[in-house]
PDB file of N, CA and C in Angstrom:
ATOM      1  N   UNK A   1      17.863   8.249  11.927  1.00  0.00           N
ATOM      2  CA  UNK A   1      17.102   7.422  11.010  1.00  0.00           C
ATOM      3  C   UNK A   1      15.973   8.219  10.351  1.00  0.00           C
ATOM      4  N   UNK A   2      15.192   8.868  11.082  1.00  0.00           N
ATOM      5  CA  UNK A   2      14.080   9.703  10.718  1.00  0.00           C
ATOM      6  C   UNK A   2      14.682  10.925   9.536  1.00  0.00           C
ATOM      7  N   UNK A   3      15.744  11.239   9.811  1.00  0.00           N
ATOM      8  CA  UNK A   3      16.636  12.241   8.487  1.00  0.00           C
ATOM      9  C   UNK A   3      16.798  11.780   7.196  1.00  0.00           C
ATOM     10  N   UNK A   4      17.180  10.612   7.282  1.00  0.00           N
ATOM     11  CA  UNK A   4      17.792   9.525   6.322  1.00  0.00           C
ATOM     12  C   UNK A   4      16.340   9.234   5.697  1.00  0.00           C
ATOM     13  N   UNK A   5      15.310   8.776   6.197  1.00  0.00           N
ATOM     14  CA  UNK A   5      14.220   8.731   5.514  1.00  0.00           C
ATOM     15  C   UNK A   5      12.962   9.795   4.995  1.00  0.00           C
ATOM     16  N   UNK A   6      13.241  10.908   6.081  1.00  0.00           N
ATOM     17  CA  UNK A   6      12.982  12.246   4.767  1.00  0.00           C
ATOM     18  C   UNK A   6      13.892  12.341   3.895  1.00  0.00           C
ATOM     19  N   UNK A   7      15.103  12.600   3.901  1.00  0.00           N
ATOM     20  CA  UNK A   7      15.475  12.711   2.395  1.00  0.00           C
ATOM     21  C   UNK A   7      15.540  11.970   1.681  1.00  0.00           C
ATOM     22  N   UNK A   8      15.292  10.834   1.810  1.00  0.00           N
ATOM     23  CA  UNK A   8      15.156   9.489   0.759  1.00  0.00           C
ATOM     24  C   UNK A   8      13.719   9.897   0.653  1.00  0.00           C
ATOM     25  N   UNK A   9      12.625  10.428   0.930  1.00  0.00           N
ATOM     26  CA  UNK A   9      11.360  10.728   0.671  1.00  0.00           C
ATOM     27  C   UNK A   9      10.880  11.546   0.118  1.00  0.00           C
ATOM     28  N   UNK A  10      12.001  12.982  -0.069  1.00  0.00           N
ATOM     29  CA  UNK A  10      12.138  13.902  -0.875  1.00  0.00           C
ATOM     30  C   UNK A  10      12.810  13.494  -2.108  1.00  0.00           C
ATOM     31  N   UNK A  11      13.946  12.549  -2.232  1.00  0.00           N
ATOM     32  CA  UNK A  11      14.452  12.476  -3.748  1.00  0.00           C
ATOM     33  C   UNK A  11      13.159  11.559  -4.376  1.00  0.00           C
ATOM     34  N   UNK A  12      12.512  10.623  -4.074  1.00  0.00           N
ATOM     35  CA  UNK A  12      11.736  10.112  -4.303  1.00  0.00           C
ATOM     36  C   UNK A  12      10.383  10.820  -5.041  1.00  0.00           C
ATOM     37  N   UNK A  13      10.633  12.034  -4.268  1.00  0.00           N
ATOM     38  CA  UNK A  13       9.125  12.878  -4.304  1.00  0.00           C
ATOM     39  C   UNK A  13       9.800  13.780  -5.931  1.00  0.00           C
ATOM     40  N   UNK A  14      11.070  14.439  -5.781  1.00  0.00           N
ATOM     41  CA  UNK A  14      11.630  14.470  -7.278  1.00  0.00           C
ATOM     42  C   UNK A  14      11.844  13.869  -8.156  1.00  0.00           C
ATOM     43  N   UNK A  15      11.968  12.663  -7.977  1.00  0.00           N
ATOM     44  CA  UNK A  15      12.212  11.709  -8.975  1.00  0.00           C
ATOM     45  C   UNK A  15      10.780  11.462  -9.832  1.00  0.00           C
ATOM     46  N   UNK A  16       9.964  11.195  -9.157  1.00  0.00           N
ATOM     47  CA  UNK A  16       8.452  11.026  -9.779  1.00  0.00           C
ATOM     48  C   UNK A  16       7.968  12.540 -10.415  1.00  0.00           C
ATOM     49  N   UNK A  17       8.384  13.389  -9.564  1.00  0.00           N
ATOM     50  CA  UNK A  17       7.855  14.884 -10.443  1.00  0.00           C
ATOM     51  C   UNK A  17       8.905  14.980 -11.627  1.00  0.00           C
ATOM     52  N   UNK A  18       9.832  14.352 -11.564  1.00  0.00           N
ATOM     53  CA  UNK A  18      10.388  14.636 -12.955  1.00  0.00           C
ATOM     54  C   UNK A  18      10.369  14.178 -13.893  1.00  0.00           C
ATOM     55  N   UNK A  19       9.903  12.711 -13.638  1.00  0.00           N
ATOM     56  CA  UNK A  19       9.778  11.473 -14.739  1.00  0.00           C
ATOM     57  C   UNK A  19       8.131  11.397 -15.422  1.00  0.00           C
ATOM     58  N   UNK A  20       7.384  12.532 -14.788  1.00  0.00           N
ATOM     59  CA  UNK A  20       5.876  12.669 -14.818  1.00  0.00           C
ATOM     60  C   UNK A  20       5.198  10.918 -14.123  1.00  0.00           C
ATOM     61  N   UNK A  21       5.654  10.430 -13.363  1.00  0.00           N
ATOM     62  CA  UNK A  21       5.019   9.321 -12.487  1.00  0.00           C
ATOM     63  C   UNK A  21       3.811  10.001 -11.762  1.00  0.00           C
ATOM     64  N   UNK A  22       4.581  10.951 -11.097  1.00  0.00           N
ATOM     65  CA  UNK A  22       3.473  11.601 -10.150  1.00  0.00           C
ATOM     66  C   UNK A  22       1.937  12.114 -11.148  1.00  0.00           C
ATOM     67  N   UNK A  23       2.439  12.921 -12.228  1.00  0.00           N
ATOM     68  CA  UNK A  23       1.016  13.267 -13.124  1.00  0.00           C
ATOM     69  C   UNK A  23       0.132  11.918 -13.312  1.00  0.00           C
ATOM     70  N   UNK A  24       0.760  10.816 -13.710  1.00  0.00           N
ATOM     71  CA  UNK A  24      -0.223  10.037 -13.880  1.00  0.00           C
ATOM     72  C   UNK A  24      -0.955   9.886 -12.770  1.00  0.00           C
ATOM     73  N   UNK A  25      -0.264   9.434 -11.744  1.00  0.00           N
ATOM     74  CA  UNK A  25      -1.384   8.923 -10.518  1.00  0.00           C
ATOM     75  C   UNK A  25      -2.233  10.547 -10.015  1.00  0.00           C
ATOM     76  N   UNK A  26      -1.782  11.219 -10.324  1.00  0.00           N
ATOM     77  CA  UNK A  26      -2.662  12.650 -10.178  1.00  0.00           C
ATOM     78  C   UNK A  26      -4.181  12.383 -11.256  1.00  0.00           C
ATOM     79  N   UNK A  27      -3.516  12.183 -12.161  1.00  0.00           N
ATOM     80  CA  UNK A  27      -4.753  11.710 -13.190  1.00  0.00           C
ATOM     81  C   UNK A  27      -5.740  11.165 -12.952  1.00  0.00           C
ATOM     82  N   UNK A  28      -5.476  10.017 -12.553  1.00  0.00           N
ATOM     83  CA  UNK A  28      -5.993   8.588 -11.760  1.00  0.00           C
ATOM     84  C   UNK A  28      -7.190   8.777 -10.811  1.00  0.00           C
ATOM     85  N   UNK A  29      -6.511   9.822  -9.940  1.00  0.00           N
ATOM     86  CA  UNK A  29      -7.047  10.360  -8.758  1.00  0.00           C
ATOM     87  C   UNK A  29      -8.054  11.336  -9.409  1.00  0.00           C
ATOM     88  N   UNK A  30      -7.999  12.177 -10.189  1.00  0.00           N
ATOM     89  CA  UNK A  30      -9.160  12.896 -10.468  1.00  0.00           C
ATOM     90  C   UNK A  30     -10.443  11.855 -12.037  1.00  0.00           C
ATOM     91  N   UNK A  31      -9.511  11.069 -12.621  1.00  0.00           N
ATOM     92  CA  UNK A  31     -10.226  10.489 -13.164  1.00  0.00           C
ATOM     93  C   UNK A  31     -11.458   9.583 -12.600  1.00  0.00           C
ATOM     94  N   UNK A  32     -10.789   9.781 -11.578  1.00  0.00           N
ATOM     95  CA  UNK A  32     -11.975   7.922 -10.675  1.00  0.00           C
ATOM     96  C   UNK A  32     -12.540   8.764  -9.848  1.00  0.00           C
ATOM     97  N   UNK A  33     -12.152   9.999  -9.425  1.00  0.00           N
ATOM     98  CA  UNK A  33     -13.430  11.121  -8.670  1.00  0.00           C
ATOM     99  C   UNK A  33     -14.228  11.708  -9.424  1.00  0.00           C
ATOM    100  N   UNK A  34     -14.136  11.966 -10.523  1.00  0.00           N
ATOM    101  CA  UNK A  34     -14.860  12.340 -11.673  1.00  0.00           C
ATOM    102  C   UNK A  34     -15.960  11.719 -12.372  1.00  0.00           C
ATOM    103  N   UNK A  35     -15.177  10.684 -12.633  1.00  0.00           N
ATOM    104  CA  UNK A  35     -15.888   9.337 -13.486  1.00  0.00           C
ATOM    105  C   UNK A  35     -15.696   8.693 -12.895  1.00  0.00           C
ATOM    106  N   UNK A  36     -16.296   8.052 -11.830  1.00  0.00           N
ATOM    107  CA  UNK A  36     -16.085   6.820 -11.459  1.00  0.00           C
ATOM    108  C   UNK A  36     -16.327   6.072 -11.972  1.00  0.00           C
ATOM    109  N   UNK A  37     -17.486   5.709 -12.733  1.00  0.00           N
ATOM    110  CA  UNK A  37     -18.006   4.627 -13.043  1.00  0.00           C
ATOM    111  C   UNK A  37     -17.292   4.424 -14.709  1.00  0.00           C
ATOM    112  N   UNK A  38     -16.057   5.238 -15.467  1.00  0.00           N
ATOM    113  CA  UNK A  38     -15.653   5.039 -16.070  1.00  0.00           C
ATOM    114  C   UNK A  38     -14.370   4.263 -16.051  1.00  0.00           C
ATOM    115  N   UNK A  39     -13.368   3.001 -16.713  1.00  0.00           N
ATOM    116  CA  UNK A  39     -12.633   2.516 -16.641  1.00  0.00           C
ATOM    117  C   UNK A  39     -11.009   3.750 -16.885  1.00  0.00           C
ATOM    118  N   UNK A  40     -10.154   3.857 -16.077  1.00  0.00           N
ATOM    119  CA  UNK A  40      -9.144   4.747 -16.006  1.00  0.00           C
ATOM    120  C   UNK A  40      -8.073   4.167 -16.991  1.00  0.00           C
ATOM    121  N   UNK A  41      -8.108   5.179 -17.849  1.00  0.00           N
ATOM    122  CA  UNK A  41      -7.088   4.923 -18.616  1.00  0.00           C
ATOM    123  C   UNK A  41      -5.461   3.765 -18.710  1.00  0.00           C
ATOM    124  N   UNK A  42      -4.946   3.633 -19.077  1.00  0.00           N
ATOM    125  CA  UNK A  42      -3.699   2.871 -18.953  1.00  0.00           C
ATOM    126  C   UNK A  42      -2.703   4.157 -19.288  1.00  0.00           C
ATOM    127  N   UNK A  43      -1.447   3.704 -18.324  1.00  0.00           N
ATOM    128  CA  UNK A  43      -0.494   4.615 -18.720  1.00  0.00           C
ATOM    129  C   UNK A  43      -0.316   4.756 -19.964  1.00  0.00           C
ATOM    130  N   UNK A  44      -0.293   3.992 -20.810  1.00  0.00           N
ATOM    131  CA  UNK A  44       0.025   4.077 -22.268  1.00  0.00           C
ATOM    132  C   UNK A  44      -0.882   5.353 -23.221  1.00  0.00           C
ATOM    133  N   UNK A  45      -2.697   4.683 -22.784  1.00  0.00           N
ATOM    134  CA  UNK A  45      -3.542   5.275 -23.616  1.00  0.00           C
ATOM    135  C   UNK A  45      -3.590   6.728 -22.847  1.00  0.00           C
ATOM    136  N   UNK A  46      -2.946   6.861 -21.630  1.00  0.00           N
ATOM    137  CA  UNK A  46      -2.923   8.053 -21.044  1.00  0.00           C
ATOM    138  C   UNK A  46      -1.965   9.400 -21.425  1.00  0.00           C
ATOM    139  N   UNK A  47      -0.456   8.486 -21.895  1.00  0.00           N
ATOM    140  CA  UNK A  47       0.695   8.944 -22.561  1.00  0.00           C
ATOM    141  C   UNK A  47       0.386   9.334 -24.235  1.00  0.00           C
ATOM    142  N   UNK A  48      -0.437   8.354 -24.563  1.00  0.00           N
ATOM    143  CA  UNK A  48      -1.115   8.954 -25.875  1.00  0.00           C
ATOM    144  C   UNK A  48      -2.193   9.888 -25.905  1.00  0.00           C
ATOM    145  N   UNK A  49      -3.121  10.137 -25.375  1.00  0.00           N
ATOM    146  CA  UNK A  49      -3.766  11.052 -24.989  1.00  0.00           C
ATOM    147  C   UNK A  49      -3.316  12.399 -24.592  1.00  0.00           C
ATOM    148  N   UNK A  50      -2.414  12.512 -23.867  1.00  0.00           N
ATOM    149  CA  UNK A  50      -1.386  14.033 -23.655  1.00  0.00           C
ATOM    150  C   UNK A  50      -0.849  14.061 -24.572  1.00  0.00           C
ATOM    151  N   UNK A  51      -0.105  13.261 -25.449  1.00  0.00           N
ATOM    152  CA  UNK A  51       0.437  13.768 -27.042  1.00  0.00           C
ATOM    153  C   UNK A  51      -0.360  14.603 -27.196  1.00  0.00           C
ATOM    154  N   UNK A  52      -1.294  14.056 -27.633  1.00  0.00           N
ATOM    155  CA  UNK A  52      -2.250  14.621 -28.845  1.00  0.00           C
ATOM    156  C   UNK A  52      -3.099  15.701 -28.447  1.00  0.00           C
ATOM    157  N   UNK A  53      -3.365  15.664 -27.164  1.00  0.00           N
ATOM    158  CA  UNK A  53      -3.964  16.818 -26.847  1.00  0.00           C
ATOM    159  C   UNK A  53      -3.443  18.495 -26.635  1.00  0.00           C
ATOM    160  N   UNK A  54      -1.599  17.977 -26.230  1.00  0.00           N
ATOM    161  CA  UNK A  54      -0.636  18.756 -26.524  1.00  0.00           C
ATOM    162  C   UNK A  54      -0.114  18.948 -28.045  1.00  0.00           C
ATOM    163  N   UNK A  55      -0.202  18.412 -28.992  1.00  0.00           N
ATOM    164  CA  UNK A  55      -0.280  19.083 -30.240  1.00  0.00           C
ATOM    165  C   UNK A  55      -1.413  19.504 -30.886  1.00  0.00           C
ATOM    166  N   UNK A  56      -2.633  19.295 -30.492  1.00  0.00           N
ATOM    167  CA  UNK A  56      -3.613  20.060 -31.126  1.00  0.00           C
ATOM    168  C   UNK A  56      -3.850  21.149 -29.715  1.00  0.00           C
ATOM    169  N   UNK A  57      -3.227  21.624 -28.791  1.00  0.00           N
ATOM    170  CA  UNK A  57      -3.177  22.829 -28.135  1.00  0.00           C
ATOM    171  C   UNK A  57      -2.700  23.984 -29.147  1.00  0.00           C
ATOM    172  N   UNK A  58      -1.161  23.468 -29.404  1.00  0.00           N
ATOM    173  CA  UNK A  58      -0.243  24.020 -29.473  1.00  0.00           C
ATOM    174  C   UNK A  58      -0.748  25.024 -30.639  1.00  0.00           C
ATOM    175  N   UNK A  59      -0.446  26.307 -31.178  1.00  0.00           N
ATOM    176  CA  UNK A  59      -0.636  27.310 -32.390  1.00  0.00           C
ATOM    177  C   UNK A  59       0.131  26.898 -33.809  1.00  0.00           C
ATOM    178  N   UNK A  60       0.365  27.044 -34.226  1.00  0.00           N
ATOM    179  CA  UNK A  60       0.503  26.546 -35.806  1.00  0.00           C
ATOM    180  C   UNK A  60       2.515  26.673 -35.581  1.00  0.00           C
ATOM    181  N   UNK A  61       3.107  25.731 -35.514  1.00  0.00           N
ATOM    182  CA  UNK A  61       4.253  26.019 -35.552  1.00  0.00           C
ATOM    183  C   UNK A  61       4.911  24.911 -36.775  1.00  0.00           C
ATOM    184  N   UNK A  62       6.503  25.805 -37.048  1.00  0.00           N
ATOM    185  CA  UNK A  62       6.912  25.349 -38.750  1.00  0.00           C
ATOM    186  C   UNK A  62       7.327  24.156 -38.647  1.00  0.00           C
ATOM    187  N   UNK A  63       7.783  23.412 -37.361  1.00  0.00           N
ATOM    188  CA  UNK A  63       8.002  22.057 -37.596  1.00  0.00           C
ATOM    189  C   UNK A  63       7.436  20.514 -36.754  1.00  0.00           C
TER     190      UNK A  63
END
């Protein structure tokens, strides 16, 4: 039983690192240690926020 539920705890643990689940609540976690006293984003305004911060990273590209 204990086998069966590590590896159901490991696909789990991939599944969220791949779908970026895990980044958000990583976020979360440093947002509310940081700022606490600030309200934590919503996944949404959080998903919009990495857009944009990932295209104004990025260097001048043609498309």
């Amino acid at each position: 039983m204990n086998g069966v539920r590590r590896a159901l705890s490991v696909v789990l643990w991939c599944a969220r690192e791949l779908t970026g689940e895990a980044e958000y609540d990583r976020y979360c976690r440093h947002h509310r240690r940081r700022h606490p006293h600030a309200p934590v984003p919503t996944r949404r305004e959080y998903q919009l926020l990495r857009a944009l911060r990932s295209e104004g990273e990025s260097p001048g590209r043609c498309c």
